[in-house]
Protein backbone atom coordinates (compact mmCIF):
# COMPACT_ATOMS: atom_id res chain seq x y z
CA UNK A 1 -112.37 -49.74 40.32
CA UNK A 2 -108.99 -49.02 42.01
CA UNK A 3 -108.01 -52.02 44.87
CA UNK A 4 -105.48 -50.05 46.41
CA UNK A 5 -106.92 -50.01 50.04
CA UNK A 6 -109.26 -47.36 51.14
CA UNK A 7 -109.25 -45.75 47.32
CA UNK A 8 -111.91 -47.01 44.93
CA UNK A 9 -111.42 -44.89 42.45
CA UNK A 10 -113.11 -45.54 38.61
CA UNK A 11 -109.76 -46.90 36.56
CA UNK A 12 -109.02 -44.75 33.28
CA UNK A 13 -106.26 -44.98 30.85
CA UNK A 14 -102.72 -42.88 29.50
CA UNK A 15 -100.63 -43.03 27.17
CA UNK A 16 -96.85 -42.04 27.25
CA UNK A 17 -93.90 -42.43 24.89
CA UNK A 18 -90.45 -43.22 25.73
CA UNK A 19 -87.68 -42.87 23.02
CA UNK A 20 -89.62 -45.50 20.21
CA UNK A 21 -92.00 -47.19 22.58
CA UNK A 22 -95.06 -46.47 23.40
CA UNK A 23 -96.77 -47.13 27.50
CA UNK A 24 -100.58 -47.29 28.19
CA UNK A 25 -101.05 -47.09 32.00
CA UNK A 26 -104.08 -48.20 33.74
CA UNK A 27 -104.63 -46.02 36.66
CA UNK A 28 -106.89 -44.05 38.98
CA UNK A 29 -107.33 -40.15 39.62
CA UNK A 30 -104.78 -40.65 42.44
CA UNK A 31 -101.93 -42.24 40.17
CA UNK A 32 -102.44 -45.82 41.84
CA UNK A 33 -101.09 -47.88 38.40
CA UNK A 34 -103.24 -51.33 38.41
CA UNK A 35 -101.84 -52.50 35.01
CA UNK A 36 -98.80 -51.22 32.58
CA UNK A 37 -98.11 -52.50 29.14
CA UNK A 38 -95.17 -51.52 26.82
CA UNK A 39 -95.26 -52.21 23.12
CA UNK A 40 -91.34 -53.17 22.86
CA UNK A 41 -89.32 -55.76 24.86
CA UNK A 42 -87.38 -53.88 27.44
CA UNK A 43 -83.59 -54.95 27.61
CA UNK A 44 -81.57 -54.82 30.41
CA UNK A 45 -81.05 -51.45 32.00
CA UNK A 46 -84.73 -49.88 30.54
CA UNK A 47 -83.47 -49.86 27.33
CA UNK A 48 -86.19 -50.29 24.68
CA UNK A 49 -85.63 -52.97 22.19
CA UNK A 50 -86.87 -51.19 19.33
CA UNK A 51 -84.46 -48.29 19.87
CA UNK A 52 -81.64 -50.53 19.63
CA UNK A 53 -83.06 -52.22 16.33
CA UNK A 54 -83.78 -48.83 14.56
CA UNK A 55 -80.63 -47.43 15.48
CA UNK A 56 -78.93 -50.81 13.90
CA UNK A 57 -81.15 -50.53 10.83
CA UNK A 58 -80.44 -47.18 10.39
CA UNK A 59 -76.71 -47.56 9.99
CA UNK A 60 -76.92 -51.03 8.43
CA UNK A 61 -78.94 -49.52 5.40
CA UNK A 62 -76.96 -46.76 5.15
CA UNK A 63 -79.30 -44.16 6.13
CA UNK A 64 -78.67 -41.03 8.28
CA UNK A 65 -80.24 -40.55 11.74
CA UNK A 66 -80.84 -36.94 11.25
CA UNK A 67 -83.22 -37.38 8.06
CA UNK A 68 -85.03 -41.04 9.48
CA UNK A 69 -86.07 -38.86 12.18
CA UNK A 70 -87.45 -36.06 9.95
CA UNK A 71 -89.58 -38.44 8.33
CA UNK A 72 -90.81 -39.68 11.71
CA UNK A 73 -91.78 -36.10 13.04
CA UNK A 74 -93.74 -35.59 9.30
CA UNK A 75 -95.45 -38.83 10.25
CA UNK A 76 -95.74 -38.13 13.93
CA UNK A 77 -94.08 -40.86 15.01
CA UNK A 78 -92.17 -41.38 18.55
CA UNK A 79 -88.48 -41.48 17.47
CA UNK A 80 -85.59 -42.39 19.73
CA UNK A 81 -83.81 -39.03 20.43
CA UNK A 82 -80.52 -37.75 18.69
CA UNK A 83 -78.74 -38.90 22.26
CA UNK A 84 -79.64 -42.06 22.92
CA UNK A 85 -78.89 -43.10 18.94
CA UNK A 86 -75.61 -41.63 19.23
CA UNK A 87 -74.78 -43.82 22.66
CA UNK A 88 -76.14 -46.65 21.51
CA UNK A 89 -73.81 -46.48 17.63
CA UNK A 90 -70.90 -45.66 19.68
CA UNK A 91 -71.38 -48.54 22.08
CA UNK A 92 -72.59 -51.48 20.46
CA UNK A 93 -73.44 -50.72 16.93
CA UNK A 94 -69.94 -49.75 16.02
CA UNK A 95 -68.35 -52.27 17.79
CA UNK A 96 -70.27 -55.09 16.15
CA UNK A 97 -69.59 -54.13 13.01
CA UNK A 98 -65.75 -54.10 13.12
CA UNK A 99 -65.91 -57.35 14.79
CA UNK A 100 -68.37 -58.51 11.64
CA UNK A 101 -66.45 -57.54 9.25
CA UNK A 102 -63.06 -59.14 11.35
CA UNK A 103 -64.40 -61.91 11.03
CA UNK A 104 -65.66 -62.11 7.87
CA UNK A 105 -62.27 -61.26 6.75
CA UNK A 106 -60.54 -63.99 8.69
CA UNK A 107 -62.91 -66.60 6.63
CA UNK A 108 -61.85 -65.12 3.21
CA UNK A 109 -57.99 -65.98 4.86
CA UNK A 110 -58.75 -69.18 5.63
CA UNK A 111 -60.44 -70.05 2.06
CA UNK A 112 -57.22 -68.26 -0.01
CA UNK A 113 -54.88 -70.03 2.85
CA UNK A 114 -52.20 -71.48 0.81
CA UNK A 115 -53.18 -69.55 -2.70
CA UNK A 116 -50.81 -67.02 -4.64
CA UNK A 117 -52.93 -64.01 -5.11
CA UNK A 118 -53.30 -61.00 -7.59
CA UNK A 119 -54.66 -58.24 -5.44
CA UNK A 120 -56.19 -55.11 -6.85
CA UNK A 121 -56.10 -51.84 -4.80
CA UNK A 122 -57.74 -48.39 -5.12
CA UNK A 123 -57.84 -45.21 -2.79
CA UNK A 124 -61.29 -43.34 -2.21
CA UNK A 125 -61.84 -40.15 -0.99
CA UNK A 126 -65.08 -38.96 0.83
CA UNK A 127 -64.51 -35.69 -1.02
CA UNK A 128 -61.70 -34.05 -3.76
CA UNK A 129 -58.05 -35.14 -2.97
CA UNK A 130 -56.90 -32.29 -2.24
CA UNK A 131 -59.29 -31.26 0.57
CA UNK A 132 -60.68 -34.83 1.65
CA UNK A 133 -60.79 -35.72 5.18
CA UNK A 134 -61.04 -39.31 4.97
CA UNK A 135 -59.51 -41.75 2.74
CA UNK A 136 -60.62 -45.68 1.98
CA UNK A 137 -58.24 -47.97 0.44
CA UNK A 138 -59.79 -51.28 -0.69
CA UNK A 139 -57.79 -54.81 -1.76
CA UNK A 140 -59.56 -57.30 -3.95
CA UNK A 141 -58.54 -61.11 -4.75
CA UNK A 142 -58.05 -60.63 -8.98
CA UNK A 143 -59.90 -64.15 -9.00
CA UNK A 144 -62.55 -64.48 -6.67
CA UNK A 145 -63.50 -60.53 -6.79
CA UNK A 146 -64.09 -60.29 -2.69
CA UNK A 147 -63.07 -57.76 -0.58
CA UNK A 148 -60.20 -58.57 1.55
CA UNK A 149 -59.14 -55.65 3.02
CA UNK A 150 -60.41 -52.26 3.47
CA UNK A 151 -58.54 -49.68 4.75
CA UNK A 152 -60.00 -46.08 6.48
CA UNK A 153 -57.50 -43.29 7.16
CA UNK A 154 -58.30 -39.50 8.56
CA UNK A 155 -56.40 -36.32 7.51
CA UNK A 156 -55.34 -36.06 10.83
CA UNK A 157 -52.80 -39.16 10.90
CA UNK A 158 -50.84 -37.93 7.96
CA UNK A 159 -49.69 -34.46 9.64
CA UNK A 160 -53.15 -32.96 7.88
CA UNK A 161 -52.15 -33.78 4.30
CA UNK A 162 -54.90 -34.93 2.57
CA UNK A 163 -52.50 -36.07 -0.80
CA UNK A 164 -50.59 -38.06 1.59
CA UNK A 165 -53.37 -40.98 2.87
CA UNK A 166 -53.96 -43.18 -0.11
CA UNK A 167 -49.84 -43.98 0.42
CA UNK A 168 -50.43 -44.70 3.93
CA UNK A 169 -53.74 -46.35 3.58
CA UNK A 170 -51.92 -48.54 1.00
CA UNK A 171 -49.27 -49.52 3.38
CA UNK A 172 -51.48 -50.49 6.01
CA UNK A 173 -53.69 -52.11 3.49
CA UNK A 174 -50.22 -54.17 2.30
CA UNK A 175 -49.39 -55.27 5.82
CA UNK A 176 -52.28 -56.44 6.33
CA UNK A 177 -52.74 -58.74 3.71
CA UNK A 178 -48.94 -60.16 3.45
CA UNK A 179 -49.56 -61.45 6.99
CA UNK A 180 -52.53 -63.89 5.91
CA UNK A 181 -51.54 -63.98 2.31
CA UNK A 182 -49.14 -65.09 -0.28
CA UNK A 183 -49.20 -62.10 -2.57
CA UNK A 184 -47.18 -62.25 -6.17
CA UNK A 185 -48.85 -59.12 -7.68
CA UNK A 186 -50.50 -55.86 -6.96
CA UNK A 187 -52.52 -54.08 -9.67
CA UNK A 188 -52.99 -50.39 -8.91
CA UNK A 189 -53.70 -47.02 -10.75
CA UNK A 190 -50.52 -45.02 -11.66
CA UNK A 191 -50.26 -43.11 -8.29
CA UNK A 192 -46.27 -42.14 -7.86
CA UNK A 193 -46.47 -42.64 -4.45
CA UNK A 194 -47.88 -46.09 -4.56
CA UNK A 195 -45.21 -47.02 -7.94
CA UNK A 196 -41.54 -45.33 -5.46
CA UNK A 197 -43.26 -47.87 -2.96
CA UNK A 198 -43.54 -51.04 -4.52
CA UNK A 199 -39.85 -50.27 -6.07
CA UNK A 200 -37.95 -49.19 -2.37
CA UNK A 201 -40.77 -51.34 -0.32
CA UNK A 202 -41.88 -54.44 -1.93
CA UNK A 203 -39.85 -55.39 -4.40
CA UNK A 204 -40.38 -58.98 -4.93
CA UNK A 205 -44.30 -58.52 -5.52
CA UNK A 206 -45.10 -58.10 -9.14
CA UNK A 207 -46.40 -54.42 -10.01
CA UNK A 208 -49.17 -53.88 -12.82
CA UNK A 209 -51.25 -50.84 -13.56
CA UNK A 210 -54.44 -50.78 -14.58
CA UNK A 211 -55.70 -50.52 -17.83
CA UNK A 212 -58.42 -48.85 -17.58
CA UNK A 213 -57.09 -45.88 -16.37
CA UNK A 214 -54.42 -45.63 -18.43
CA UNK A 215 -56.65 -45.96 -21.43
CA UNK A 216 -58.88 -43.44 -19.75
CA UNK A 217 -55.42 -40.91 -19.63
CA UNK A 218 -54.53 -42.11 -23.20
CA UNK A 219 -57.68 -41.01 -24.71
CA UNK A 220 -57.83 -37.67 -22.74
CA UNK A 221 -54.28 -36.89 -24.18
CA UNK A 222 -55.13 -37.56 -27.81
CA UNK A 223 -58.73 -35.62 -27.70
CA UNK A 224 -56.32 -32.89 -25.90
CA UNK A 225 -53.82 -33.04 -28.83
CA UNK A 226 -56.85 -32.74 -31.33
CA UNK A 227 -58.03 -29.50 -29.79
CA UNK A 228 -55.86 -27.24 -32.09
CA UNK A 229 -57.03 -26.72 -35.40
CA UNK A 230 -54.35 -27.65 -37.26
CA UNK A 231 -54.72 -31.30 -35.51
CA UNK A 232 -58.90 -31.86 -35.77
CA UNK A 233 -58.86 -35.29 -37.41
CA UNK A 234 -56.71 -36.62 -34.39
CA UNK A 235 -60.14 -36.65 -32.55
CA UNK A 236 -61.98 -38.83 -35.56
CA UNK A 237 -59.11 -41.29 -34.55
CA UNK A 238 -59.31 -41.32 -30.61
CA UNK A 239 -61.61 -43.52 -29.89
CA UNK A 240 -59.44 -46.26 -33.00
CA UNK A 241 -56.70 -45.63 -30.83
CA UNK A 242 -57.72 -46.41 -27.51
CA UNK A 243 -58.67 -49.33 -29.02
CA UNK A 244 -55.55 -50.00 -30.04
CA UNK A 245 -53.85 -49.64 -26.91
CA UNK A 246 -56.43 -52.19 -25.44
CA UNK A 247 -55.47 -54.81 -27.99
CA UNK A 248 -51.72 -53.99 -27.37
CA UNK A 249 -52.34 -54.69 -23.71
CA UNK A 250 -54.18 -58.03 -24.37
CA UNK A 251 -51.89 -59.90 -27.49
CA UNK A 252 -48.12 -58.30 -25.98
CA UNK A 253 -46.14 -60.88 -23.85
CA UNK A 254 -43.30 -58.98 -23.44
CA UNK A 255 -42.20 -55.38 -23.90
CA UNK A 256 -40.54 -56.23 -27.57
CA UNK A 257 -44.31 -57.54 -28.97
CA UNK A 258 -45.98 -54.33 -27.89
CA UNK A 259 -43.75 -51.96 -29.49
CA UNK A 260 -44.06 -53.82 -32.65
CA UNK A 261 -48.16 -53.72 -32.47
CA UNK A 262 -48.49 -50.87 -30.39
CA UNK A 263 -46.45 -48.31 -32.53
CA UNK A 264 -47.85 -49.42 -35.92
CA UNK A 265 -50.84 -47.09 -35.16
CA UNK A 266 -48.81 -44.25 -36.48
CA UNK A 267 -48.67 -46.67 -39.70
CA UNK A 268 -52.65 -47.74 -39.89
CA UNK A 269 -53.66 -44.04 -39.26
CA UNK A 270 -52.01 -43.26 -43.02
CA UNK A 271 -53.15 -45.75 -44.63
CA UNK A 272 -49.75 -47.52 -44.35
CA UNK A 273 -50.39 -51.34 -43.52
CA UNK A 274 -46.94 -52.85 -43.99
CA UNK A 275 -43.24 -51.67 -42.94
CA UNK A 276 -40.15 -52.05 -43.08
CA UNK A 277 -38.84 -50.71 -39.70
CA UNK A 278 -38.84 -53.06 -36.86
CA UNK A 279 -39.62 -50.48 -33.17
CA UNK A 280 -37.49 -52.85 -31.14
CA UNK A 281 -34.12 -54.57 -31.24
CA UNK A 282 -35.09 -58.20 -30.43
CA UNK A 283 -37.92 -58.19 -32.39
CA UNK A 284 -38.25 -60.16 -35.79
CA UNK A 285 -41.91 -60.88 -36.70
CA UNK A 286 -44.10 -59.45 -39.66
CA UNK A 287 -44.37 -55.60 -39.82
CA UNK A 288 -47.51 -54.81 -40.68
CA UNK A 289 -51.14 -54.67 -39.10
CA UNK A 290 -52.58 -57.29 -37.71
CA UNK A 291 -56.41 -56.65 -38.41
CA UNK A 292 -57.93 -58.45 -41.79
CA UNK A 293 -59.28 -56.94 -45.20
CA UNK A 294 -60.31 -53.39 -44.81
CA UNK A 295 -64.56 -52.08 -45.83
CA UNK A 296 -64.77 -50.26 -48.13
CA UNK A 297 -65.81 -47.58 -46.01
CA UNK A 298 -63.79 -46.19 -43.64
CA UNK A 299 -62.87 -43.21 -41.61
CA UNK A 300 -60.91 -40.79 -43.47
CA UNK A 301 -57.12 -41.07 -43.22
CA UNK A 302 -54.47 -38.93 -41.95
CA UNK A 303 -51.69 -36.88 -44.45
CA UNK A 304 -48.46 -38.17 -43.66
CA UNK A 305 -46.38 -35.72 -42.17
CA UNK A 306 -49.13 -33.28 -41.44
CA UNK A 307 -49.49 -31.85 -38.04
CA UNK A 308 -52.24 -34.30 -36.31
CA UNK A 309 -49.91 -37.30 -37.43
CA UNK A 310 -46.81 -35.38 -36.24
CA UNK A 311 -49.13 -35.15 -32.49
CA UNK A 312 -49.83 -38.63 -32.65
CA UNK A 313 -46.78 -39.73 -33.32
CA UNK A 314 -45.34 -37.50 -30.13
CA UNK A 315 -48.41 -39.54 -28.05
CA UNK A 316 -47.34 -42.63 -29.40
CA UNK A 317 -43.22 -42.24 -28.51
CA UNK A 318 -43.75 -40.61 -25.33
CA UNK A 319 -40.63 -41.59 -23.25
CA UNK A 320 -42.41 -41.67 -19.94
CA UNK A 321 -45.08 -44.01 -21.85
CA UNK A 322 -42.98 -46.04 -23.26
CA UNK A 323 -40.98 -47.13 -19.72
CA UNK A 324 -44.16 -47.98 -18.35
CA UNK A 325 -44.89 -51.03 -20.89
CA UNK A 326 -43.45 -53.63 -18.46
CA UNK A 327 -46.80 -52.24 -15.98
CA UNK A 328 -49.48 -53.14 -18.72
CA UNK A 329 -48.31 -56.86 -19.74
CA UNK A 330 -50.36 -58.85 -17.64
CA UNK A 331 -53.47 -56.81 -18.62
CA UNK A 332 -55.08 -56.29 -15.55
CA UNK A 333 -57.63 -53.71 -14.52
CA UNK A 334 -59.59 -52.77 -11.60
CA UNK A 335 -62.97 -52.05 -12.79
CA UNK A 336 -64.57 -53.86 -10.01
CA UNK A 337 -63.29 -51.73 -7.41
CA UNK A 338 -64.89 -49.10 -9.17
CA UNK A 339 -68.04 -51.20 -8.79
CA UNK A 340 -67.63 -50.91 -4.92
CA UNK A 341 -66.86 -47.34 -4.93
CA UNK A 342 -70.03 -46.74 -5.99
CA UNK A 343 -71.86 -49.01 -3.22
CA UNK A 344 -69.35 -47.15 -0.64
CA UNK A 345 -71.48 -43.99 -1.44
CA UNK A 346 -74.64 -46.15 -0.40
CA UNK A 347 -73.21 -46.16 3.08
CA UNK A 348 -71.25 -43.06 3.26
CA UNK A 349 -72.19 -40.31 1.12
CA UNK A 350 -70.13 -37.65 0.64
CA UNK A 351 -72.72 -35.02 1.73
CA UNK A 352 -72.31 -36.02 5.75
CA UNK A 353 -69.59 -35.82 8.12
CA UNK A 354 -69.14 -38.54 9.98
CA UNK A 355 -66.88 -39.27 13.02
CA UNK A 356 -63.88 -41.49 11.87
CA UNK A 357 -65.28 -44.46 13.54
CA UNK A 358 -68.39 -44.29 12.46
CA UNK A 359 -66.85 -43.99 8.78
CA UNK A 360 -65.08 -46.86 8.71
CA UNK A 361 -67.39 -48.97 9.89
CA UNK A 362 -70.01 -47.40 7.56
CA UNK A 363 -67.41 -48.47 5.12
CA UNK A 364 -66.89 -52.24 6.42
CA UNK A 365 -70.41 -52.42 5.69
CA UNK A 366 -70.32 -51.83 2.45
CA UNK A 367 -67.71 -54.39 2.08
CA UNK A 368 -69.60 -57.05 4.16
CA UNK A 369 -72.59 -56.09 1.92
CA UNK A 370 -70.26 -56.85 -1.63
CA UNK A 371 -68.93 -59.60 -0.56
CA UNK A 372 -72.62 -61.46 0.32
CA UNK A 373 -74.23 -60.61 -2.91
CA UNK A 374 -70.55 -60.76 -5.22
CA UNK A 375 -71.80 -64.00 -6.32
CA UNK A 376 -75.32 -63.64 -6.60
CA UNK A 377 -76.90 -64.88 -10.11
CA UNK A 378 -78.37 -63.00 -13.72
CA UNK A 379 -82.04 -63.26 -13.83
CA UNK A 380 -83.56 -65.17 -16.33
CA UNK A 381 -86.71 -64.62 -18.58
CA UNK A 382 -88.94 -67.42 -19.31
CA UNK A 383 -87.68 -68.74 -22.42
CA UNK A 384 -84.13 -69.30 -20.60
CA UNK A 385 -82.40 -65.99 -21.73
CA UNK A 386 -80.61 -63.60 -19.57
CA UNK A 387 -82.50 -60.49 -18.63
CA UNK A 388 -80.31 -57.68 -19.66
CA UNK A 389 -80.84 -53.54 -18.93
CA UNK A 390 -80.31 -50.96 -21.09
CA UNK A 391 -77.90 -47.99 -20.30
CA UNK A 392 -77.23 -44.98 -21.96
CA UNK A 393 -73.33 -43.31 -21.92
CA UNK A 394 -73.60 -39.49 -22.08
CA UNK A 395 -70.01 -39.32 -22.67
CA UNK A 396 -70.05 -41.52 -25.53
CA UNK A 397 -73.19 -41.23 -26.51
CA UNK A 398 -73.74 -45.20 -26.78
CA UNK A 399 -76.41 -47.09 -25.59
CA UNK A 400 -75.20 -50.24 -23.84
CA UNK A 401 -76.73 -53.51 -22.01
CA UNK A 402 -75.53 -55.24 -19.04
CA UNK A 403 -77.27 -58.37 -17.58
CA UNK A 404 -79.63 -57.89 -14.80
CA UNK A 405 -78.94 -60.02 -11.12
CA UNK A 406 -81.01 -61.32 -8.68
CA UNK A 407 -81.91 -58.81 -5.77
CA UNK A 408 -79.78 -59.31 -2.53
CA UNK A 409 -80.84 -61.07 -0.03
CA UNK A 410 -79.39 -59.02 3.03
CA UNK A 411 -79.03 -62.32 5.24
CA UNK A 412 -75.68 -60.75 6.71
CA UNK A 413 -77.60 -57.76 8.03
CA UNK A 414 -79.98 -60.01 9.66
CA UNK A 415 -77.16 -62.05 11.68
CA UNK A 416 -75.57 -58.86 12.42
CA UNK A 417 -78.91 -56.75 13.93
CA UNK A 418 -78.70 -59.96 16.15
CA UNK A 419 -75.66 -59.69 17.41
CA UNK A 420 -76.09 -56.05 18.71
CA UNK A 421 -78.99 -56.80 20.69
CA UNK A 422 -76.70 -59.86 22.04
CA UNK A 423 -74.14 -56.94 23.00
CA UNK A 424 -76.05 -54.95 24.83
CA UNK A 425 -77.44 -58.18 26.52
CA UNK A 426 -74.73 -58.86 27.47
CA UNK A 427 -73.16 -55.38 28.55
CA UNK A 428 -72.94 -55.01 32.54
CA UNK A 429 -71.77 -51.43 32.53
CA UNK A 430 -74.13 -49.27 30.24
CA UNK A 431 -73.95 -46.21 27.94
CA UNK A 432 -74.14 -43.94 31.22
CA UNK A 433 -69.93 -44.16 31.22
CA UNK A 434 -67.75 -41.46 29.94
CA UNK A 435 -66.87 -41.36 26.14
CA UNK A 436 -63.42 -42.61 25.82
CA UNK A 437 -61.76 -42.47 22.73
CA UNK A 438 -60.13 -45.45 21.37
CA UNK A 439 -56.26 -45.80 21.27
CA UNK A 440 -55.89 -45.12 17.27
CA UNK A 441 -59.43 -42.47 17.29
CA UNK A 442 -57.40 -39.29 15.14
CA UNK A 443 -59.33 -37.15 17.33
CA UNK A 444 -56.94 -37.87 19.89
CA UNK A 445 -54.45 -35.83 17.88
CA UNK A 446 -56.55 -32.93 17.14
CA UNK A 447 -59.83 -32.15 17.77
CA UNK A 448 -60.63 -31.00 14.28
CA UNK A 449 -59.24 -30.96 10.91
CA UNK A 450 -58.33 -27.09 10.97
CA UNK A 451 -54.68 -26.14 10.28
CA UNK A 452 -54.91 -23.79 13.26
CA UNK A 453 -56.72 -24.45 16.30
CA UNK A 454 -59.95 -22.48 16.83
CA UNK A 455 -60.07 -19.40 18.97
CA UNK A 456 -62.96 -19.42 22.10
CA UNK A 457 -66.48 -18.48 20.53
CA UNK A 458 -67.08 -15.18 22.11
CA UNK A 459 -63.87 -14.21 20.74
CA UNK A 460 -64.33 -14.86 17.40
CA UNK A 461 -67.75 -13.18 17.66
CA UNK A 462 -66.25 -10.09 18.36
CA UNK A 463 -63.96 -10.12 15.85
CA UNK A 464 -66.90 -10.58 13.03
CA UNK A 465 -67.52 -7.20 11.03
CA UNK A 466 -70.38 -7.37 8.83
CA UNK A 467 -70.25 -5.69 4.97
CA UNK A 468 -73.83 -4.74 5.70
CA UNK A 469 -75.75 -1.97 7.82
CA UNK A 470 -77.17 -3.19 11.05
């Protein structure tokens, strides 16, 4: 029965749900409450701890708000409203992120602190290169494979011109690094931005391109060459020569040694093993291949002369190839930042918009997430053996294996779901406050991406003819 004074009333029950949580209220006919009970701690202010913790998660496994949600109204499940998540990213969940992955970055500083590094850099777009809104631009240590800085960049800071943000991401990315570490090369792809730069800007850091592109642009050029039908066999030999070019890359030291190995191709390809030519002037080894005895069966060879040998041989003396040797000596390439390219559409696909800061810190996660689990371990079987998977290459039809790892162990997420709630803790002002947008936001330059600002809605409604009858 009710003890309010004079009442008496039988006691019954409600239920009510607030964002996530749910209240069951013990009260009378005349509303007099004689016991509440909340399933979530309640944080300072009223806010509801679980709200805070799915709004972390939500972000910190890359998920979107808008489909977590959907899932919760199939289920019938309270959910935290669109507002509240998007006040509670904004004010702590963004925040904590940046200064997570600030930090995280200082200690990969302070263990390279006195090391020369090789770092390898590659632009991202969140959508074609020509249209793309934003741009990421990651640095990797050559040795240690870790992220060490990531770079996030919105049409809107390069006058609108999306072709233009991988060269300023790169500077920015440059900066960045040079002020924590000693840098003596930079491996890239061959962007001719990025190559004028290192020339006019940095001069003193060693330049290298990537072989794997280039291989990727060699073989696209010789399957393009074999297209005509006077020049069919040239694509029998593309995927020899490639090859080639990789072992070129790997024995040269110097620009003289991979002429001499790199140009014999047009020799091998016509059954021509020895020479006597040499392709550069300070050159004086043996002229001939370098592989051992031949099978007995083999590919067929080229006519001397004829037209695919005559393509080849154009491939293999291109001038513009040719002065970019001194780029593939040190045979570097930067297939691991294609690794975290991939794991960047974990956290950002490139089928949602996203404000810019919520971008870049979607991307810092991914980086904070590569760099905990870089080093994780193969799994084993129980005789000792690595475990390996099997993959299958639709564009070269190969089957392949790659060794299986361990599965991540997400303790960084942990420590940093932690750390919001410890924000908001200990935030004396709220999410009530006006938005302010930071001093470097892009918004603050334009409010969208348009070349032309829009015109007011009811205009632009009038304006609308349809093709169709009404």
């Amino acid at each position: 029965m009710c003890k309010v004074k004079g009442c008496n009333m039988p006691i019954g029950n409600r239920t009510e749900s607030v964002g996530s949580a749910l209240y069951i209220y013990w009260e009378c006919a005349k509303k007099h409450i004689a016991y509440k009970w909340c399933s979530q701690p309640v944080l300072n202010r009223r806010l509801h701890g679980g709200d805070v913790q799915i709004a972390s998660a939500i972000l910190a496994s890359g998920n979107n708000f808008s489909k977590i949600a959907l899932f919760a109204r199939f289920l019938r499940l309270h959910f935290l409203g669109t507002v509240k998540f998007s006040n509670i990213q904004r004010t702590y969940v963004v925040p904590t992120i940046n200064s997570f992955w600030k930090d995280e970055q200082m200690e990969v500083f302070h263990q390279m602190e006195g090391q020369s590094i090789v770092a390898l850099g590659d632009g991202r777009n969140d959508s074609p290169g020509h249209s793309a809104q934003y741009c990421t631009y990651t640095m990797m240590d050559n040795s240690t494979k870790k992220i060490v800085s990531i770079i996030t960049m919105d049409k809107r800071e390069t006058g609108k011109k999306s072709p233009n943000m991988e060269k300023a991401c790169f500077v920015k990315a440059m900066d960045e690094i040079q002020d924590n570490l000693n840098v003596e090369e930079v491996v890239t792809d061959a962007h001719l931005q990025i190559g004028a730069l290192m020339k006019n800007r940095f001069p003193d850091i060693k330049h290298s391109h990537d072989i794997w592109h280039a291989a990727k642009n060699l073989g696209k050029k010789v399957v393009a060459a074999g297209q005509a039908k006077e020049c069919r066999s040239l694509i029998d030999w593309s995927k020899d020569i490639v090859n080639h070019f990789w072992y070129t890359c790997s024995s040269a030291t110097d620009v003289d040694s991979f002429l001499e190995i790199w140009c014999g191709i047009v020799h091998h390809v016509v059954d021509e093993h020895e020479w006597d030519m040499s392709y550069s002037s300070n050159y004086f080894g043996n002229t001939q291949c370098k592989h051992g005895p031949l099978e007995d069966e083999h590919k067929e060879w080229m006519v001397k002369g004829s037209a695919s040998h005559k393509a080849l041989i154009k491939i293999v003396f291109n001038k513009r190839f040719l002065n970019q040797i001194h780029y593939y000596l040190n045979f570097r390439s930067t297939a691991e930042l294609e690794n975290f390219n991939n794991l960047i559409l974990m956290y950002s696909g490139k089928r949602f918009a996203y404000s810019p800061p919520v971008y870049r810190a979607r991307s810092q996660l991914a980086a904070l997430d590569y760099n905990a689990n870089v080093d994780r371990e193969v799994k084993r079987k129980s005789d000792g053996t690595i475990q390996q998977h099997r993959t299958f290459n639709k564009k070269s039809g190969r089957w392949s294996v790659t060794p299986v790892k361990v599965e991540k162990n997400y303790e960084h997420v942990h420590k940093l779901m932690e750390s919001i709630v410890v924000a908001r803790l200990n935030d004396e002002e709220g999410m009530s406050g006006p938005v302010v947008l930071g001093a470097d936001d892009p918004r603050r330059l334009s409010k969208t991406i348009a070349p032309t600002e829009p015109k007011p809605t009811e205009e632009l409604l009038q304006e609308k003819v349809s093709r169709f009858p009404k």
